[in-house]
Every structure is written in C-alpha cells, then in structure tokens.
C-alpha atoms as a PDB file:
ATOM      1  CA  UNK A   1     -14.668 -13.309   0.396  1.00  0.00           C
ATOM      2  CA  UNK A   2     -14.514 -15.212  -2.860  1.00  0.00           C
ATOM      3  CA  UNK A   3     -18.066 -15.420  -3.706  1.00  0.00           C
ATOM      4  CA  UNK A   4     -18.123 -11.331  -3.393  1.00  0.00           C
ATOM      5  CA  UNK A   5     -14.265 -11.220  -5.780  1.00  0.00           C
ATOM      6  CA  UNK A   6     -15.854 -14.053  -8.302  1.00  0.00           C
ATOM      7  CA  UNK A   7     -18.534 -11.837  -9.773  1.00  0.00           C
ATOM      8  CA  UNK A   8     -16.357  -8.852  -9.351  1.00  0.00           C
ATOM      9  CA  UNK A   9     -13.813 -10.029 -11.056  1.00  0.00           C
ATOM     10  CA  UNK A  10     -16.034 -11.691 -14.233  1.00  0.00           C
ATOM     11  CA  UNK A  11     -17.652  -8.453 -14.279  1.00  0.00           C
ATOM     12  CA  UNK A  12     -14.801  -5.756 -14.405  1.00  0.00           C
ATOM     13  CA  UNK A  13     -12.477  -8.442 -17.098  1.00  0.00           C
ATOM     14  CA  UNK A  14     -15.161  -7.751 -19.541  1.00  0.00           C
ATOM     15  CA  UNK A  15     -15.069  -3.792 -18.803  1.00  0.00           C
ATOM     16  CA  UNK A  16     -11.450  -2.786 -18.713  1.00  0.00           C
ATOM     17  CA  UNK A  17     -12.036   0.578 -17.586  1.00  0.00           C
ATOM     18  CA  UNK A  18     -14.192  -0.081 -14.649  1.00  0.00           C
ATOM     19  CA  UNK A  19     -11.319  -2.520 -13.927  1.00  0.00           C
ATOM     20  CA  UNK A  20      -9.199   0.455 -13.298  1.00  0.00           C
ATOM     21  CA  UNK A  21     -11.518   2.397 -11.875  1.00  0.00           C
ATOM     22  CA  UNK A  22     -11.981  -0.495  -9.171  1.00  0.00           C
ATOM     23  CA  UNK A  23      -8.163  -1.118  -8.537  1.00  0.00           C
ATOM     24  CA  UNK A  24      -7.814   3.184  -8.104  1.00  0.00           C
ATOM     25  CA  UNK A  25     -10.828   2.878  -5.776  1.00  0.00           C
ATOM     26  CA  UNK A  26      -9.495   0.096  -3.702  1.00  0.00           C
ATOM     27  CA  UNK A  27      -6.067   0.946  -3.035  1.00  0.00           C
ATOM     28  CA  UNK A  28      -7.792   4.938  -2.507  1.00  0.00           C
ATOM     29  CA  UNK A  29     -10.512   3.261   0.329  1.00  0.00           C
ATOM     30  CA  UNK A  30      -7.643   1.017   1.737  1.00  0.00           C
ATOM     31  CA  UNK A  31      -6.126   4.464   2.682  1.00  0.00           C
ATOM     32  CA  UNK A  32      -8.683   5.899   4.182  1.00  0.00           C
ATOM     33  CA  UNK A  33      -9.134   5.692   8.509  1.00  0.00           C
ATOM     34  CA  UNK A  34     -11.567   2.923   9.839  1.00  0.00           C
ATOM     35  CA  UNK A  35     -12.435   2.467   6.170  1.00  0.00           C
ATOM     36  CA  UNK A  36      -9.230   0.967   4.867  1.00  0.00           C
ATOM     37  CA  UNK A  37      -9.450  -1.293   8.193  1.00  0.00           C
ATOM     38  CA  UNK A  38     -12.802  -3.714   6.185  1.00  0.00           C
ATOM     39  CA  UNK A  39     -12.493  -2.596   2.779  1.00  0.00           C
ATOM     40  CA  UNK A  40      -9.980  -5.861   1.219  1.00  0.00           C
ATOM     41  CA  UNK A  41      -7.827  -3.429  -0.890  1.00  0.00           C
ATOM     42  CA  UNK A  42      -5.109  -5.671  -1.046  1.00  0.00           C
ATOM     43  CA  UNK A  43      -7.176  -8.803  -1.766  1.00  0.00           C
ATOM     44  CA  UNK A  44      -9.076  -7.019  -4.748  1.00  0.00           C
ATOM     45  CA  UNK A  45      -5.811  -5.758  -6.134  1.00  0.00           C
ATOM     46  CA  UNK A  46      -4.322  -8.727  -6.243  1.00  0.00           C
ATOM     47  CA  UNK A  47      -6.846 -10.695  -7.688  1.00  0.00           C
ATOM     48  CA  UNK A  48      -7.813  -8.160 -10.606  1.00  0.00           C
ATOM     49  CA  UNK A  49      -3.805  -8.498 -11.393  1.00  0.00           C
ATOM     50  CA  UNK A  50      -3.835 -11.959 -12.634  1.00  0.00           C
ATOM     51  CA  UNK A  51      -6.171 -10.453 -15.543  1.00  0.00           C
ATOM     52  CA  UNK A  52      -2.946  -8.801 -17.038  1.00  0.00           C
ATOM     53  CA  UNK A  53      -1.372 -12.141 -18.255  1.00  0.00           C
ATOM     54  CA  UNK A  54      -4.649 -13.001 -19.863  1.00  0.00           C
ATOM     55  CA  UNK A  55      -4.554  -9.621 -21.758  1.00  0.00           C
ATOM     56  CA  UNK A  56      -7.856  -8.106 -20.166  1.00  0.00           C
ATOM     57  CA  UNK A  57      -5.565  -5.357 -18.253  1.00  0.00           C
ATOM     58  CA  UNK A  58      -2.480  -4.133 -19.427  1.00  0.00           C
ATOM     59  CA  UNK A  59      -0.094  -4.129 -16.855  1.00  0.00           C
ATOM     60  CA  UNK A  60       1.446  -0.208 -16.618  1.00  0.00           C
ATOM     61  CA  UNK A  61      -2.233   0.599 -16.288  1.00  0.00           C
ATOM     62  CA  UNK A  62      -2.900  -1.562 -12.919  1.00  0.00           C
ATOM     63  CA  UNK A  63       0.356   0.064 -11.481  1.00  0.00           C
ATOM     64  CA  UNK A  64      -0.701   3.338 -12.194  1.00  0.00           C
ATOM     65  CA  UNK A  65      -4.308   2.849 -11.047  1.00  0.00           C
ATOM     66  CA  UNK A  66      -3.417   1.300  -7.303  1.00  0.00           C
ATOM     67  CA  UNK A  67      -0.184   3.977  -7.130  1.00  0.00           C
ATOM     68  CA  UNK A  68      -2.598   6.896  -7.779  1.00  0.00           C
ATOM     69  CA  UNK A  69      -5.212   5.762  -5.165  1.00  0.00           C
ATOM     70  CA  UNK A  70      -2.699   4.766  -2.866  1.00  0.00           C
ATOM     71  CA  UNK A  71      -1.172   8.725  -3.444  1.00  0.00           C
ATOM     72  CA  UNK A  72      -4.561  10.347  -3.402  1.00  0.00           C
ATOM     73  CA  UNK A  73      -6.101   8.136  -0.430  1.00  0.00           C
ATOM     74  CA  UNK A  74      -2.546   8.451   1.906  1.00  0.00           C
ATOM     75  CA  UNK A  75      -2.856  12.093   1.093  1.00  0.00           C
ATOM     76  CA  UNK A  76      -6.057  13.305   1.902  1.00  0.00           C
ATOM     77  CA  UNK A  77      -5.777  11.390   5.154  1.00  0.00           C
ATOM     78  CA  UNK A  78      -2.306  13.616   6.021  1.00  0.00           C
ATOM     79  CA  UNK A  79      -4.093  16.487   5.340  1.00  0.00           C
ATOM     80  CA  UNK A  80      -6.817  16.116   7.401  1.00  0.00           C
ATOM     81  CA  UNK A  81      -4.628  15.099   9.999  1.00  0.00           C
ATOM     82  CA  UNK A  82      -2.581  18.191   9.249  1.00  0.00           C
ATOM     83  CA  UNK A  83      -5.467  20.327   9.927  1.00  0.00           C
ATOM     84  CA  UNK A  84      -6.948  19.045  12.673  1.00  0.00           C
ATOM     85  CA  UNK A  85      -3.924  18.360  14.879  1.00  0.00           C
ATOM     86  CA  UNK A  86      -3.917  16.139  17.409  1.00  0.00           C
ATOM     87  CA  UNK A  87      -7.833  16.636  18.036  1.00  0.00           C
ATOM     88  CA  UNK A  88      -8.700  14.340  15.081  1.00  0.00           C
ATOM     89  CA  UNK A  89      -7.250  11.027  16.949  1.00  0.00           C
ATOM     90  CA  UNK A  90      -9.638  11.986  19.849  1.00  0.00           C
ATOM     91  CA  UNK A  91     -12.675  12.162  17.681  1.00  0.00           C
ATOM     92  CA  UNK A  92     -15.202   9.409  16.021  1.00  0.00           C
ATOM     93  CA  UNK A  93     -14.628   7.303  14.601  1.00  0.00           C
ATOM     94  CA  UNK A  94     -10.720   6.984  14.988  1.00  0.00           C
ATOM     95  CA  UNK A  95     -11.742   6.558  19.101  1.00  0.00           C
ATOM     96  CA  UNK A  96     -13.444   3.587  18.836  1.00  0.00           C
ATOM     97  CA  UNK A  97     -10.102   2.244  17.187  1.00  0.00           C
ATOM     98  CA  UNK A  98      -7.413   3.254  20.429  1.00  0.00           C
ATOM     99  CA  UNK A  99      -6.022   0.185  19.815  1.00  0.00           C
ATOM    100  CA  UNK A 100      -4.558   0.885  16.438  1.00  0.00           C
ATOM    101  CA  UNK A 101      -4.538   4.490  16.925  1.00  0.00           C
ATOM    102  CA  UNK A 102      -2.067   3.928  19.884  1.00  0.00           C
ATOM    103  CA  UNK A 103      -0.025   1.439  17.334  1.00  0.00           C
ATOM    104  CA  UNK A 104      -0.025   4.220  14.852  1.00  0.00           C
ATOM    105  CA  UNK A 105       1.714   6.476  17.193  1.00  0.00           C
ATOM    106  CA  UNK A 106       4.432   3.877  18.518  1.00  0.00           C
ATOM    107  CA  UNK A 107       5.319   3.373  14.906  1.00  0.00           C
ATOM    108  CA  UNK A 108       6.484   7.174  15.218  1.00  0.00           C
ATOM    109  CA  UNK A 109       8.140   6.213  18.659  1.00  0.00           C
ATOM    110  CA  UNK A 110      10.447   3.726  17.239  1.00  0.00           C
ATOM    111  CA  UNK A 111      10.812   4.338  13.204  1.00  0.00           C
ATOM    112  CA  UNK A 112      10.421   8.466  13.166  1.00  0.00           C
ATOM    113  CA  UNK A 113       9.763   9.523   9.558  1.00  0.00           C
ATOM    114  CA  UNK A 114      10.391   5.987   7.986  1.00  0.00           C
ATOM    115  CA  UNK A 115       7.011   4.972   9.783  1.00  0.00           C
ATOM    116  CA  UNK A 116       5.627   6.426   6.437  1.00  0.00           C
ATOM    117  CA  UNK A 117       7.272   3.857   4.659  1.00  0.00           C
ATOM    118  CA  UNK A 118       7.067   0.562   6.862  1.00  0.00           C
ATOM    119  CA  UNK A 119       3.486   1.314   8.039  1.00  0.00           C
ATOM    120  CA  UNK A 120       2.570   1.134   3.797  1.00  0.00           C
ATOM    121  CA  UNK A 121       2.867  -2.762   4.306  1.00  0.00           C
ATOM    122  CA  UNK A 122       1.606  -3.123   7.497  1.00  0.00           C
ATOM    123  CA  UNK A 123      -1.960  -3.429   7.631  1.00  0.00           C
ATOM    124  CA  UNK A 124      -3.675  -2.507   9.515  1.00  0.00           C
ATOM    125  CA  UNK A 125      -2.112   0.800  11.033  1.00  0.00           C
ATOM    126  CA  UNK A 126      -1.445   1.476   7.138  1.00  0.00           C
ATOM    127  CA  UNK A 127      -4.644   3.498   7.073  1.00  0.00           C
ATOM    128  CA  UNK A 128      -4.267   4.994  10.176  1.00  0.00           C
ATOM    129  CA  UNK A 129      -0.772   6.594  10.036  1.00  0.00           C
ATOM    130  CA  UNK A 130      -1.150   9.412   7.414  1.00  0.00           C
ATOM    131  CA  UNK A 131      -3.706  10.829   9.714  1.00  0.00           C
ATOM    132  CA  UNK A 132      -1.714  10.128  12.501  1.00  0.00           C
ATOM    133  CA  UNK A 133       1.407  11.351  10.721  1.00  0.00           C
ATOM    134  CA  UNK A 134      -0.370  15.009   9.667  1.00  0.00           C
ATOM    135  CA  UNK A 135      -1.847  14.816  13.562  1.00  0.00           C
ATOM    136  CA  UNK A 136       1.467  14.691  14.889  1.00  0.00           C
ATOM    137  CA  UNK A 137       2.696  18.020  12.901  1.00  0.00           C
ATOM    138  CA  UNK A 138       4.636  16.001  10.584  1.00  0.00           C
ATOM    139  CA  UNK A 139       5.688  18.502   7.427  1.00  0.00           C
ATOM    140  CA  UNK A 140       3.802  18.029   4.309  1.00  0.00           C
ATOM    141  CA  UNK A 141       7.254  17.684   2.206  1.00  0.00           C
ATOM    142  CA  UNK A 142       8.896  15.653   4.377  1.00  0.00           C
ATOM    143  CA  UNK A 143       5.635  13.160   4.112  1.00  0.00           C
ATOM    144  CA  UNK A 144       5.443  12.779   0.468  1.00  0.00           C
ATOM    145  CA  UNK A 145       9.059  12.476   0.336  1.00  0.00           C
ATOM    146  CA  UNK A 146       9.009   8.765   1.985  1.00  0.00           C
ATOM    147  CA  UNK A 147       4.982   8.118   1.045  1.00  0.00           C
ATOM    148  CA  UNK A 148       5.496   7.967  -2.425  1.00  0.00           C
ATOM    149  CA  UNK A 149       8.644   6.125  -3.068  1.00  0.00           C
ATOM    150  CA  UNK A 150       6.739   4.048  -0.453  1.00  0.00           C
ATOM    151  CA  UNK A 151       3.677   3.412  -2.846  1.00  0.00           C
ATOM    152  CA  UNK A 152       6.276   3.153  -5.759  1.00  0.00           C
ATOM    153  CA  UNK A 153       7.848  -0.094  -4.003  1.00  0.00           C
ATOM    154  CA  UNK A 154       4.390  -0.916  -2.391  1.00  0.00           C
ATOM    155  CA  UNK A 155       1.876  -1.261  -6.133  1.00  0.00           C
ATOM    156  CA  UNK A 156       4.675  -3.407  -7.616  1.00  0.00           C
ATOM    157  CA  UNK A 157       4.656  -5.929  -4.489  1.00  0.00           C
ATOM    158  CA  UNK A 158       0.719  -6.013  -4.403  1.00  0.00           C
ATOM    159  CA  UNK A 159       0.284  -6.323  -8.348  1.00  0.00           C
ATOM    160  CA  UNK A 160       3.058  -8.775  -9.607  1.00  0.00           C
ATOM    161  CA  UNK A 161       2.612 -11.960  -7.303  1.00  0.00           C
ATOM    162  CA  UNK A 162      -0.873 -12.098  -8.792  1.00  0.00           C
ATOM    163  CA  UNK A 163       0.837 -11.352 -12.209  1.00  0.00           C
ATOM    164  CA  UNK A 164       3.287 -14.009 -12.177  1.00  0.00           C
ATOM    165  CA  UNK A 165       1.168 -16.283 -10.470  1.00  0.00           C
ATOM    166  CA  UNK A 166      -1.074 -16.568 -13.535  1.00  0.00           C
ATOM    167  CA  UNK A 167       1.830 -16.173 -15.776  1.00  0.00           C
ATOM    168  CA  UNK A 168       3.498 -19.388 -14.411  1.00  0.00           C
ATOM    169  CA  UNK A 169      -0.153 -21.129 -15.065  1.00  0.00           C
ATOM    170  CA  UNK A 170       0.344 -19.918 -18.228  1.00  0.00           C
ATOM    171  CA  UNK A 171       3.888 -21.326 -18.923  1.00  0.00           C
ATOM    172  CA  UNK A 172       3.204 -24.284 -17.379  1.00  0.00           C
ATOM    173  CA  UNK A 173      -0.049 -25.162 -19.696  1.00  0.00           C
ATOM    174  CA  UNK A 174       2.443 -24.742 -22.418  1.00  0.00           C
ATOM    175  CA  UNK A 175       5.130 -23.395 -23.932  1.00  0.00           C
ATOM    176  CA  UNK A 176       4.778 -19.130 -25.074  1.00  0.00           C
ATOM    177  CA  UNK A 177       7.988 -18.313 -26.289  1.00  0.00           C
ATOM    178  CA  UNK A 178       8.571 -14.565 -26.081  1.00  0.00           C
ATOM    179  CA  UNK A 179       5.997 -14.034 -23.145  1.00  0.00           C
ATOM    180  CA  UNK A 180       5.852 -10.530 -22.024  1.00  0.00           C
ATOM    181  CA  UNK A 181       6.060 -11.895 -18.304  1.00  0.00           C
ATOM    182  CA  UNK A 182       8.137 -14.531 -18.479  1.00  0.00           C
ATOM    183  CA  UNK A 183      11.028 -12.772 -16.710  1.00  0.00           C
ATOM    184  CA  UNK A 184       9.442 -10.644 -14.578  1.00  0.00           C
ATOM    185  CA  UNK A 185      10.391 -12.455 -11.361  1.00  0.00           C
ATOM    186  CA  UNK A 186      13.235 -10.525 -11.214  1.00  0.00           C
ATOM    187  CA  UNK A 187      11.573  -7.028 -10.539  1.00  0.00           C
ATOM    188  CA  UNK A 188       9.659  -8.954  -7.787  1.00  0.00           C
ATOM    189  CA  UNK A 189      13.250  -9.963  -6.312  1.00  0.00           C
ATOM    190  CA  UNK A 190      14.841  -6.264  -6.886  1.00  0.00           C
ATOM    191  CA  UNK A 191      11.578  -5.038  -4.954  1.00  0.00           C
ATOM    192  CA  UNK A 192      12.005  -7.743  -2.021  1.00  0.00           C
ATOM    193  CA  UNK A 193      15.542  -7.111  -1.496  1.00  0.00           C
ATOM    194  CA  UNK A 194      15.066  -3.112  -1.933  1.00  0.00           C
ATOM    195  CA  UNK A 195      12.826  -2.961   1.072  1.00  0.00           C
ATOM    196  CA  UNK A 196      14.293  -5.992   2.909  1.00  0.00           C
ATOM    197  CA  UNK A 197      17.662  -3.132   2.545  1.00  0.00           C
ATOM    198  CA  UNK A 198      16.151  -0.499   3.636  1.00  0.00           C
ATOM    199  CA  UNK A 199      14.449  -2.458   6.720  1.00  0.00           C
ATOM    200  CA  UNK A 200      17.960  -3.672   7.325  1.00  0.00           C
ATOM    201  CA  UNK A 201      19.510  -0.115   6.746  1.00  0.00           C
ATOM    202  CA  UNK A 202      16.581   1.532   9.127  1.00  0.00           C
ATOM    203  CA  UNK A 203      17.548  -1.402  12.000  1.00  0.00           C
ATOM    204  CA  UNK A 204      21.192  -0.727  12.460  1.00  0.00           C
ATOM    205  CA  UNK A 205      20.546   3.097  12.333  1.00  0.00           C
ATOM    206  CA  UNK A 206      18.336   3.629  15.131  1.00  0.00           C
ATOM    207  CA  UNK A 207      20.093   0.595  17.270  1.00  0.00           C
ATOM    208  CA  UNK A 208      23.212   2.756  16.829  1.00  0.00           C
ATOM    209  CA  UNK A 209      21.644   6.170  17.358  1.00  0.00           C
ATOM    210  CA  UNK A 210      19.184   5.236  20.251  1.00  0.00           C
ATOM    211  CA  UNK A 211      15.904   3.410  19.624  1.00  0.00           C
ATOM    212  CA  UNK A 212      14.420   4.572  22.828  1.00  0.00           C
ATOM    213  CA  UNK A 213      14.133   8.575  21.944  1.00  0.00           C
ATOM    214  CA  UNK A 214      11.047   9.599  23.462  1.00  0.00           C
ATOM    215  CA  UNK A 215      10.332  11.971  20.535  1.00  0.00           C
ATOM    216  CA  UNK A 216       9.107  11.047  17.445  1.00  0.00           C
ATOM    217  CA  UNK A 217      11.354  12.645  14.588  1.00  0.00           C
ATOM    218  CA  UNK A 218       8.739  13.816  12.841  1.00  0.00           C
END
C-alpha cells in the first residue's frame, strides 16, 4: 500500500487541484458497491490530509472534496437501489458478496433508519448499505436526512487525525506561534463525543423500545 500512496501523494502535493480531484474521487469510489470494498478511500484520504499543515491543501477544500464524493457516491448507490428494488441485491456483482450483503440488511434489522448513519464508519457494509437502503424501499428524504449529517461528522473524522498528526510534527520540530492548527484537537473531540452520543442515544432507545422488531423501520 505505501509504495502505490508514496508517488501518489508526491505527485498530487505538487498539483493542488488534482489533489482534490483525487480526495472527491476516493471518498465517491469508496461509496460505490463491490468497488468501495478494494478501493482504500479512507487510507488515501487520510494520507493526502497531512498536506494541509504543510500548506499544499487548504483545509475547507479537503472537507468539501471527500463530503461531496461521499454525497454523490452514497447517492447514486440509493438510487439505484431505489429503482431496482430488491432485485438489485440478487444480481452481479452484489451476489458474489452474500456475506456483506446479508450484513447490510441486519444493520436495518437492529438500527432501522440510523443504519445510514452507523454503517458510514463501518467499512465494509459502508458501500453496500445505500443500495441496500434504496433496495429495501427506504424514502429518498428520509435517506438524505441521516446520510448527510452522517458524511458531515464522517469527512471531519477521516481528514483531521491526518491533519493534526502532521501538525503535532510540526509543533514539535519547533515552536509556530499562531499556527492555524494548533487547537484543532478540540473539533476532533466535539466530533468523537457527538457520535459516541448519538451511538449511546441510539443504544438505550431501541433496548427500551424492542431491539428484536422483525421489521426494519425503514
């Protein structure tokens, strides 16, 4: 894996657009059925993060790149899902993956409609439960009403550990008073304890209101 991110990475920090272009790609790809389940979407975004410190990427970019292929990738997966029905998780290539598949549909089983949301940080059933989620008749609104504030929690989380990694190098080498990311741990911590809250928030709810329903609510 590094010797394919090493030239990838030396490449794009000298072209800051095809930078983007790469992060928008890879969080689009990771999104995608069977696809997202080899293509490192994760790995790449995190590693073409630690160019922000350094001042080849400019962080509000990055976000928006990985959020917009994350958007664009979860969506066009729904939708065909939507269309198709249940007949798409009985076609190639999704059935020579009935493992995950099958995971994809317990998520529904035991989360509902927050299986949107937790399956975002769960690879690898994260690019197989938009499909799964349109297949299952689940309505476009009520989708995009937990996948995006889903992506909105999920690019922070993937882009500023490999921010503040390289920022802490940074700090550590020496001393850069009024650096731009010098405090940004804390939005990693709000982020953390936002979705450890909902998790928490989720847990209680369906213990109390029956975790066993048969039915997806969907």
């Amino acid at each position: 894996m590094t010797s394919f991110l090493d030239p990838l990475i030396a490449f794009v920090s000298a072209h800051a657009w095809l930078a983007y272009l790469t992060l928008f790609l890879a969080a689009l790809l990771e999104a995608v059925p069977v696809v997202g389940s080899v293509i490192p979407g994760s790995t790449i975004i995190l590693a073409l993060s630690a160019l922000v410190p350094g001042g080849e990427l400019t962080l509000q970019w990055v976000l928006l790149a990985a959020a917009l292929g994350a958007v664009l990738g979860d969506g066009s997966a729904f939708w065909i899902g939507h269309r198709q029905q249940r007949e798409i998780l009985n076609t190639w290539p999704l059935t020579n993956y009935p493992r995950v598949v099958a995971e994809s549909e317990s998520f529904f089983h035991r989360f509902g409609t927050w299986a949107v949301f937790f399956a975002r940080f769960v690879p690898p059933i994260r690019a197989f439960v938009p499909v799964t989620a349109g297949a299952l008749g689940m309505p476009p609104a009520r989708f995009y009403a937990i996948n995006i504030p889903a992506i909105l929690v999920w690019a922070p989380a993937h882009v500023l550990p490999g921010v503040l990694a390289v920022s802490a190098l940074h700090e550590y080498a020496g001393p850069h008073h009024g650096h731009p990311f010098k405090h940004m741990w804390i939005l990693t911590v709000v982020g953390v304890a936002i979705v450890v809250g909902v998790a928490v928030w989720i847990y209680r709810r369906r213990n109390g209101g029956g975790v066993a329903a048969a039915k997806p609510q969907i």
